[in-house]
PDB file of N, CA and C in Angstrom:
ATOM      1  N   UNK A   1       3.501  -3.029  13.405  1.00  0.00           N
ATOM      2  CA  UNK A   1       3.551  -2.061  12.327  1.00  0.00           C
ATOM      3  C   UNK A   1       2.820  -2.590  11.094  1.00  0.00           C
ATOM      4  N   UNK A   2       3.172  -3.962  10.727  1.00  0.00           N
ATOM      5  CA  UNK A   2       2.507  -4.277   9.445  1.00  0.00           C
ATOM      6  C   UNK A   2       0.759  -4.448   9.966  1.00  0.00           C
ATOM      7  N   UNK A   3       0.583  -4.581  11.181  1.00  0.00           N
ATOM      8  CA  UNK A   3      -0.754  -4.669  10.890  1.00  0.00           C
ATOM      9  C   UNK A   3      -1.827  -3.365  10.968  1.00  0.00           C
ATOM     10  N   UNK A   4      -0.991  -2.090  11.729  1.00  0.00           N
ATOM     11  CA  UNK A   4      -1.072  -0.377  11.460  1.00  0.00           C
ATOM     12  C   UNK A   4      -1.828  -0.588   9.748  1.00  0.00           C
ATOM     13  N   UNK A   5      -0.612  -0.988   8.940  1.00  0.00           N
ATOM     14  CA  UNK A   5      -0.441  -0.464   7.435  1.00  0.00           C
ATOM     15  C   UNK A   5      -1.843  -1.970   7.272  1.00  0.00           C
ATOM     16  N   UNK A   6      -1.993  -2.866   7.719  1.00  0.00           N
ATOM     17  CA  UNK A   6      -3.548  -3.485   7.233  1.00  0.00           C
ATOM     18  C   UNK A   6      -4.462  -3.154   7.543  1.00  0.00           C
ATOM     19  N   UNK A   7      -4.742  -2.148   8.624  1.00  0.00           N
ATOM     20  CA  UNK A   7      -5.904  -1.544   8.826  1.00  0.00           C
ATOM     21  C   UNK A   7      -5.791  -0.425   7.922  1.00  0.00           C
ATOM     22  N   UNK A   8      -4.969   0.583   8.468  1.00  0.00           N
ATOM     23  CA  UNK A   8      -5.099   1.766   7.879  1.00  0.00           C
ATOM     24  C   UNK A   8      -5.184   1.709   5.979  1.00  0.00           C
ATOM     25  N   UNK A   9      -3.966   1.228   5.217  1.00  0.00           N
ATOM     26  CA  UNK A   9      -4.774   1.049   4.057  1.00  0.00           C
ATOM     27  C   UNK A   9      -5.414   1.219   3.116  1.00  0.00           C
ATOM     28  N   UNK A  10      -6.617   0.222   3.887  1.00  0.00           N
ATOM     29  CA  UNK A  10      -7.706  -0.029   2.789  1.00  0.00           C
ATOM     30  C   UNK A  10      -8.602   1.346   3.251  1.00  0.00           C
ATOM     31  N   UNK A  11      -8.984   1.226   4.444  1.00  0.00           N
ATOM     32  CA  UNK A  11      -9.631   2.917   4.959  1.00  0.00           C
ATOM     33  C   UNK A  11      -9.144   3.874   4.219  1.00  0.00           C
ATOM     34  N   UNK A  12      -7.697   3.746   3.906  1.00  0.00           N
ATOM     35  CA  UNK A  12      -7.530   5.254   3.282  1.00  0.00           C
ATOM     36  C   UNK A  12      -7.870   5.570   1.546  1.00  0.00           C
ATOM     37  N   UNK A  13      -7.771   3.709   0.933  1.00  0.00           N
ATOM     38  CA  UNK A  13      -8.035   3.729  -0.243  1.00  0.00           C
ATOM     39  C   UNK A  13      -9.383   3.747  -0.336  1.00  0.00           C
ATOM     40  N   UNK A  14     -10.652   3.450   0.451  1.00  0.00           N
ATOM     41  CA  UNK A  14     -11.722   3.458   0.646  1.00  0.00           C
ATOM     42  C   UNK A  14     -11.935   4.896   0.506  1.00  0.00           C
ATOM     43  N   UNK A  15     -11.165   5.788   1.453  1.00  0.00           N
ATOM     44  CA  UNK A  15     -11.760   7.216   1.591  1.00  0.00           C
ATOM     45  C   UNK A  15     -11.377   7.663   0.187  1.00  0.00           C
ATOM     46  N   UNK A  16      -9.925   7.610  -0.279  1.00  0.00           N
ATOM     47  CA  UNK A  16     -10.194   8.140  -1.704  1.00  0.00           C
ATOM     48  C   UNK A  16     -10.688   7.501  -2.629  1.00  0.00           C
ATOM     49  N   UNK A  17     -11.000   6.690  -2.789  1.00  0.00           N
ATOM     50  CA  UNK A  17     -12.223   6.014  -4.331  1.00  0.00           C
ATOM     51  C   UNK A  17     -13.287   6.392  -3.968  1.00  0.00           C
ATOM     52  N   UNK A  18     -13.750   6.841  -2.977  1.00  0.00           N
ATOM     53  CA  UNK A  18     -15.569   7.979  -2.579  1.00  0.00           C
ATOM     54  C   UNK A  18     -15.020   9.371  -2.904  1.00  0.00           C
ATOM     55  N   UNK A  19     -13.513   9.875  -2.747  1.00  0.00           N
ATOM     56  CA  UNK A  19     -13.654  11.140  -3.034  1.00  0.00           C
ATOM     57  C   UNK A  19     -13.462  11.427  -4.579  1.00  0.00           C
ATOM     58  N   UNK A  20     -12.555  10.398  -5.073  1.00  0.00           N
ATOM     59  CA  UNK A  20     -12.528  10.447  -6.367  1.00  0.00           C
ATOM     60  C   UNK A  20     -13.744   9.962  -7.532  1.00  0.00           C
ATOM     61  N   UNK A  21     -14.415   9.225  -6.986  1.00  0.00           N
ATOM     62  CA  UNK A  21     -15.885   9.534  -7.921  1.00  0.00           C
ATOM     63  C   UNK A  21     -17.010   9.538  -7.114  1.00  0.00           C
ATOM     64  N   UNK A  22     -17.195  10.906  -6.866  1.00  0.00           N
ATOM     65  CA  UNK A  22     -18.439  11.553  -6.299  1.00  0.00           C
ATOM     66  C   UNK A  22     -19.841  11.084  -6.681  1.00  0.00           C
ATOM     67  N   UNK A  23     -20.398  10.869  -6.172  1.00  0.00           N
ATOM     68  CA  UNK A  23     -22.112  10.286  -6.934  1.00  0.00           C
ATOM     69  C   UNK A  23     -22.247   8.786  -7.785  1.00  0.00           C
ATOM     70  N   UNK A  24     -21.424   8.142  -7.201  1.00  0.00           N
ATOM     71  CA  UNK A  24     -21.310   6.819  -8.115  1.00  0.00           C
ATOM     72  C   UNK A  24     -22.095   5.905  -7.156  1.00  0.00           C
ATOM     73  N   UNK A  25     -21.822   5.609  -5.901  1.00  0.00           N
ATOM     74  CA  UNK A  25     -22.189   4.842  -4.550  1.00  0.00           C
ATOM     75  C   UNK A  25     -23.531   5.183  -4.997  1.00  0.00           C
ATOM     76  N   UNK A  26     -24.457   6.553  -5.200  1.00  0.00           N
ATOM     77  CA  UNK A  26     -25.537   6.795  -5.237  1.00  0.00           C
ATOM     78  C   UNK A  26     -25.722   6.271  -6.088  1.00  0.00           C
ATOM     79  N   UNK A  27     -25.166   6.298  -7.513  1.00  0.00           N
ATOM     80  CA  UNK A  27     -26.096   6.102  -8.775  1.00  0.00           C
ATOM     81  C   UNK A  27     -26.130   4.645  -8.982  1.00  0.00           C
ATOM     82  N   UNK A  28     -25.296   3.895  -7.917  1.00  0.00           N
ATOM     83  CA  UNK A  28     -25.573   2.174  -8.094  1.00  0.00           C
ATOM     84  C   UNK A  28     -26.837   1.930  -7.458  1.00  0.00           C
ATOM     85  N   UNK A  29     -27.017   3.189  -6.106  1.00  0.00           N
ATOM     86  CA  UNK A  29     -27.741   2.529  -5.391  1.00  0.00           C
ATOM     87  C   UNK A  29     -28.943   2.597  -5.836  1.00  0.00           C
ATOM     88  N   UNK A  30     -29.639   3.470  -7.076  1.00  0.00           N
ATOM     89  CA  UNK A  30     -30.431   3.881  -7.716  1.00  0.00           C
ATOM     90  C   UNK A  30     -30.461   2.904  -9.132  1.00  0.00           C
ATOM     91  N   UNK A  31     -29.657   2.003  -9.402  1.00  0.00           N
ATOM     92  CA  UNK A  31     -29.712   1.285 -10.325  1.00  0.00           C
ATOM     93  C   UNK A  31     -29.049   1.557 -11.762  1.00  0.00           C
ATOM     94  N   UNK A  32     -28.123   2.733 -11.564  1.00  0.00           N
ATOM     95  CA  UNK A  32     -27.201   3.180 -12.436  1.00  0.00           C
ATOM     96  C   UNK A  32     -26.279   1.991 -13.343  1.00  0.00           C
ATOM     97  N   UNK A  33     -25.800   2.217 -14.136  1.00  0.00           N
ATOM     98  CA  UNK A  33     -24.845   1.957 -15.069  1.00  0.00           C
ATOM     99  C   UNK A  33     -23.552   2.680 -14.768  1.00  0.00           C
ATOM    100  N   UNK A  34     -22.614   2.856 -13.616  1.00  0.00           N
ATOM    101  CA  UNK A  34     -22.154   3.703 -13.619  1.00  0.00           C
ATOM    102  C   UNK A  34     -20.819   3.344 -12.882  1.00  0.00           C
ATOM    103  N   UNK A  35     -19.734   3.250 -13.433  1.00  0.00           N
ATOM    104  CA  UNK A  35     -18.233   2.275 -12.600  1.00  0.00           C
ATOM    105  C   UNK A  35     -17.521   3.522 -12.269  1.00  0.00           C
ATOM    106  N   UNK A  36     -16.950   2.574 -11.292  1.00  0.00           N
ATOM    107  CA  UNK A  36     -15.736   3.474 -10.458  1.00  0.00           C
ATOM    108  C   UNK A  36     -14.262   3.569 -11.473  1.00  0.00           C
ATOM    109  N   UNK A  37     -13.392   4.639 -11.017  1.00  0.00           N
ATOM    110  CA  UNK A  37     -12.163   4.934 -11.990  1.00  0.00           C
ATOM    111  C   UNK A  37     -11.770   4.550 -10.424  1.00  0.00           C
ATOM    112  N   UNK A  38     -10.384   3.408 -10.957  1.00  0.00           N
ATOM    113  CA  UNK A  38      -9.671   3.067  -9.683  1.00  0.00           C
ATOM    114  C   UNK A  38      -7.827   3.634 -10.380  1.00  0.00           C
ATOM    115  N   UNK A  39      -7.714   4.648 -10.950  1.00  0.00           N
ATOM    116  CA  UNK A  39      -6.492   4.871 -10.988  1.00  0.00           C
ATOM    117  C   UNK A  39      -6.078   5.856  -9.930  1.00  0.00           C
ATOM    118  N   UNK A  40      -6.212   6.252  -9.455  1.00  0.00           N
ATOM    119  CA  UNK A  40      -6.005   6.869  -8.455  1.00  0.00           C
ATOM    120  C   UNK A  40      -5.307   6.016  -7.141  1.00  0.00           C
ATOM    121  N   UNK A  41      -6.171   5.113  -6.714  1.00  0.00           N
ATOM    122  CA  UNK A  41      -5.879   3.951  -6.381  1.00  0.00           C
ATOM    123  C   UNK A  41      -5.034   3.452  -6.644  1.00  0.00           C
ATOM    124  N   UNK A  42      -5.288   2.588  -7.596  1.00  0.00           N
ATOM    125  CA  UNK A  42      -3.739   2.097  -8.454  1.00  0.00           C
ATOM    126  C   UNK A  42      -2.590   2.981  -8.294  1.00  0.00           C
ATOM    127  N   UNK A  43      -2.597   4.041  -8.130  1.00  0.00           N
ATOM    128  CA  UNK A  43      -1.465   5.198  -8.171  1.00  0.00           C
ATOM    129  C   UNK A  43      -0.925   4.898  -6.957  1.00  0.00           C
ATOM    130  N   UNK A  44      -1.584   5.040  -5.909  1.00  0.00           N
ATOM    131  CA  UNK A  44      -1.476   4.610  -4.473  1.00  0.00           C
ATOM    132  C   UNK A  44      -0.905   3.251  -4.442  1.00  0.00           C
ATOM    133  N   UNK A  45      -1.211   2.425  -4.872  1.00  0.00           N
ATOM    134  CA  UNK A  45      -0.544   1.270  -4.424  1.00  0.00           C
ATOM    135  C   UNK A  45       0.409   0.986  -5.336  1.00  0.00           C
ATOM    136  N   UNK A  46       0.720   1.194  -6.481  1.00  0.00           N
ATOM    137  CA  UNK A  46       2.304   1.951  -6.756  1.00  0.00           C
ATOM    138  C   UNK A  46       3.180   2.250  -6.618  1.00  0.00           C
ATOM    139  N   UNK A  47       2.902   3.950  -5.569  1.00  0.00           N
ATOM    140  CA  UNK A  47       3.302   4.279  -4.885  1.00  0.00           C
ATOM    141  C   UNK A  47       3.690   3.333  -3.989  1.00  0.00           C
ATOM    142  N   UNK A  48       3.361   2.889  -2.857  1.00  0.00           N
ATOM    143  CA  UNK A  48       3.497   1.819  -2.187  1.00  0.00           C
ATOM    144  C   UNK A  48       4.224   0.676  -2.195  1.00  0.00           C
ATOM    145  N   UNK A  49       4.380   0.523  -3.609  1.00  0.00           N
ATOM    146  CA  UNK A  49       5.190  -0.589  -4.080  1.00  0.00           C
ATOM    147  C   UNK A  49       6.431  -0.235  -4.260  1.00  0.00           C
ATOM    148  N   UNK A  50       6.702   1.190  -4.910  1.00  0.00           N
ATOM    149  CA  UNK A  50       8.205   1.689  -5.018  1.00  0.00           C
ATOM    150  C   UNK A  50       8.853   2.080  -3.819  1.00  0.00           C
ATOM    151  N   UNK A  51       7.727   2.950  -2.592  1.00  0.00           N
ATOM    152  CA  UNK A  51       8.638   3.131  -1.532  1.00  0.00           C
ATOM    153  C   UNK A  51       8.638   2.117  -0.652  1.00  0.00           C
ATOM    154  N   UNK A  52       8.372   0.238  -1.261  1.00  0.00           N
ATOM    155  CA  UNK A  52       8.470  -0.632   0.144  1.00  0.00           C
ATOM    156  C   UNK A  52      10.083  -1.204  -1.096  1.00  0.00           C
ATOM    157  N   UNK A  53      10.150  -1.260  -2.195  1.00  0.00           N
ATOM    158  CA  UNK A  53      11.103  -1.439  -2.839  1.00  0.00           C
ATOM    159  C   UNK A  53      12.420  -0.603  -2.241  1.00  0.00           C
ATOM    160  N   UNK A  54      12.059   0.558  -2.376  1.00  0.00           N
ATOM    161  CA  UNK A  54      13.587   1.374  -1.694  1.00  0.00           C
ATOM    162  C   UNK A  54      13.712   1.229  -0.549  1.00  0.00           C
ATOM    163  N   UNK A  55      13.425   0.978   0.437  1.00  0.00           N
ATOM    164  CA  UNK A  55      12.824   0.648   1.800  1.00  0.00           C
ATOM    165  C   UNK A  55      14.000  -0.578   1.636  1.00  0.00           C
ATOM    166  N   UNK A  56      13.495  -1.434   0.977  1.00  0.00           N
ATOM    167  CA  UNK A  56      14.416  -3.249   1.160  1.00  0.00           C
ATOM    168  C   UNK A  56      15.836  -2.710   0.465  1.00  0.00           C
ATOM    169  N   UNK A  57      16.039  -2.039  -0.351  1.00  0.00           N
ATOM    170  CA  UNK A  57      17.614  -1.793  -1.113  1.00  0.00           C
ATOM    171  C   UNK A  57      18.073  -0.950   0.006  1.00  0.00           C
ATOM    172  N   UNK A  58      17.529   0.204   0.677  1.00  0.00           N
ATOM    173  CA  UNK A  58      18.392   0.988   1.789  1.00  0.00           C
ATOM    174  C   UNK A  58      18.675  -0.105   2.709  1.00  0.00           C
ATOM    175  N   UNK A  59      17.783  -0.853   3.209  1.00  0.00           N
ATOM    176  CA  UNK A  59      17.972  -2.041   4.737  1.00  0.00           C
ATOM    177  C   UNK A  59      19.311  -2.552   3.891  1.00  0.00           C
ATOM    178  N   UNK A  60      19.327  -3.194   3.127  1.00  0.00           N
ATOM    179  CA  UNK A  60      20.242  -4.472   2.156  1.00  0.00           C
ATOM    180  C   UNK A  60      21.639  -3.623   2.448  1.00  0.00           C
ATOM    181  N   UNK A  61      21.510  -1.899   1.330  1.00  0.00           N
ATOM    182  CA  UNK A  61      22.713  -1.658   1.998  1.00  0.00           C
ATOM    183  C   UNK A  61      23.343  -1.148   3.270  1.00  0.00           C
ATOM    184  N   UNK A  62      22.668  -0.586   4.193  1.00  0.00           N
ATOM    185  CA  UNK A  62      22.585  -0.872   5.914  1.00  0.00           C
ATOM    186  C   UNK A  62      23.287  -1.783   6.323  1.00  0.00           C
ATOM    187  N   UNK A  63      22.881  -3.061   5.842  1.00  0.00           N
ATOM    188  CA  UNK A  63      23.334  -4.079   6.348  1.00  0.00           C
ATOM    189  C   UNK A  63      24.108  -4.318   6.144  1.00  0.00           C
ATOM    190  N   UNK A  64      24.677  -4.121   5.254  1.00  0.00           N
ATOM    191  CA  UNK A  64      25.954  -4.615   4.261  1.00  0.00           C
ATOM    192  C   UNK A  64      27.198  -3.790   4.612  1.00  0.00           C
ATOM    193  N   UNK A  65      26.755  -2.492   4.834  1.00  0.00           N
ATOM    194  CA  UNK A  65      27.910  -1.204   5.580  1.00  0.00           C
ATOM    195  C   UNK A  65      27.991  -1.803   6.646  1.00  0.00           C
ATOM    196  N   UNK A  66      27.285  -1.815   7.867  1.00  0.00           N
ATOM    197  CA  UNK A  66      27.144  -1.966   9.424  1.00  0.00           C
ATOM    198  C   UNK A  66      27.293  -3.512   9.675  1.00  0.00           C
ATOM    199  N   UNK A  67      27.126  -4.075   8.648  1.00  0.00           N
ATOM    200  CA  UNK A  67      27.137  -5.704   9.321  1.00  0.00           C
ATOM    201  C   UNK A  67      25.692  -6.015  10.348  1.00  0.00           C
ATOM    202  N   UNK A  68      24.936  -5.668   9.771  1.00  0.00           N
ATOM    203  CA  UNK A  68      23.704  -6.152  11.312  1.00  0.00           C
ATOM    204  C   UNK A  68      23.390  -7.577  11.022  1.00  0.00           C
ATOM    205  N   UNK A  69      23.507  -8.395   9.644  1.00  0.00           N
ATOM    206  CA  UNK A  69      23.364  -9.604  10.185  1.00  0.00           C
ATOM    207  C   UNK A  69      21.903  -9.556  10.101  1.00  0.00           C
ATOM    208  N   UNK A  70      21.327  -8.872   9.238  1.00  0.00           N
ATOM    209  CA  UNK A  70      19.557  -8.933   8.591  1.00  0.00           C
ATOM    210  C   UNK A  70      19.517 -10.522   8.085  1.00  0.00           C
ATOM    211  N   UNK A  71      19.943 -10.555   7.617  1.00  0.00           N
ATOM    212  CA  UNK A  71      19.579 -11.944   6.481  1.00  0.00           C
ATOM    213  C   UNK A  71      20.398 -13.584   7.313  1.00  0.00           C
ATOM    214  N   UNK A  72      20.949 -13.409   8.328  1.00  0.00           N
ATOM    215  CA  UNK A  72      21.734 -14.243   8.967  1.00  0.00           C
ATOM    216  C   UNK A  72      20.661 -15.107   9.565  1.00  0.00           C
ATOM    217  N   UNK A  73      20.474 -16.476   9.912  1.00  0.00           N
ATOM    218  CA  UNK A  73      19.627 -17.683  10.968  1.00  0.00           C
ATOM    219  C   UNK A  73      19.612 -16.834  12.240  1.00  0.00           C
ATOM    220  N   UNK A  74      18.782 -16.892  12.718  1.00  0.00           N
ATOM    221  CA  UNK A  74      19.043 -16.570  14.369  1.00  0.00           C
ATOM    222  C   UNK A  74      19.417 -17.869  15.172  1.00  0.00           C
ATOM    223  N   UNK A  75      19.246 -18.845  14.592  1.00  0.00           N
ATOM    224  CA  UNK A  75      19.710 -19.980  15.336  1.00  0.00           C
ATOM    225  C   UNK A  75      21.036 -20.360  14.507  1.00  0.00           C
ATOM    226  N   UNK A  76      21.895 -20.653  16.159  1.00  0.00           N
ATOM    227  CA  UNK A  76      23.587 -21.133  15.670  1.00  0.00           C
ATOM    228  C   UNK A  76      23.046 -22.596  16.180  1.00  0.00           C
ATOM    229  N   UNK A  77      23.999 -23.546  15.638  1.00  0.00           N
ATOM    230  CA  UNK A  77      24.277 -24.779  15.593  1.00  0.00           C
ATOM    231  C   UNK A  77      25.475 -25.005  16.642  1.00  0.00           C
TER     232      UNK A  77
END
């Protein structure tokens, strides 16, 4: 799964920073003066950051109701 979310990604942040500034790729390639806006982006990985945050507090309390023993050694002594 985590390596799904390392491919996929950057492809998807790739596809939106070309859709979000249209004609920029060109105008470098032409010798432009001309930068990319990466908030959009940034928004995205944000995003990303808050739903891997709630993600770890739901598991934590999961675990904590059910007892699964997330955070426990797998090796007994």
């Amino acid at each position: 799964m985590q390596n799904l979310g390392l491919m996929v990604v950057p492809l998807a942040v790739g596809i939106v920073l070309d859709k979000t500034n249209p004609g920029v790729a060109e105008a470098k390639v032409a010798g432009e003066a001309i930068t990319y806006s990466y908030q959009t982006t940034w928004t995205i990985f944000v995003g990303l950051t808050v739903l891997a945050l709630l993600t770890a507090i739901w598991l934590k309390a999961e675990d904590k109701r059910k007892g699964y023993g997330l955070e426990l050694p797998n090796i007994k002594r």
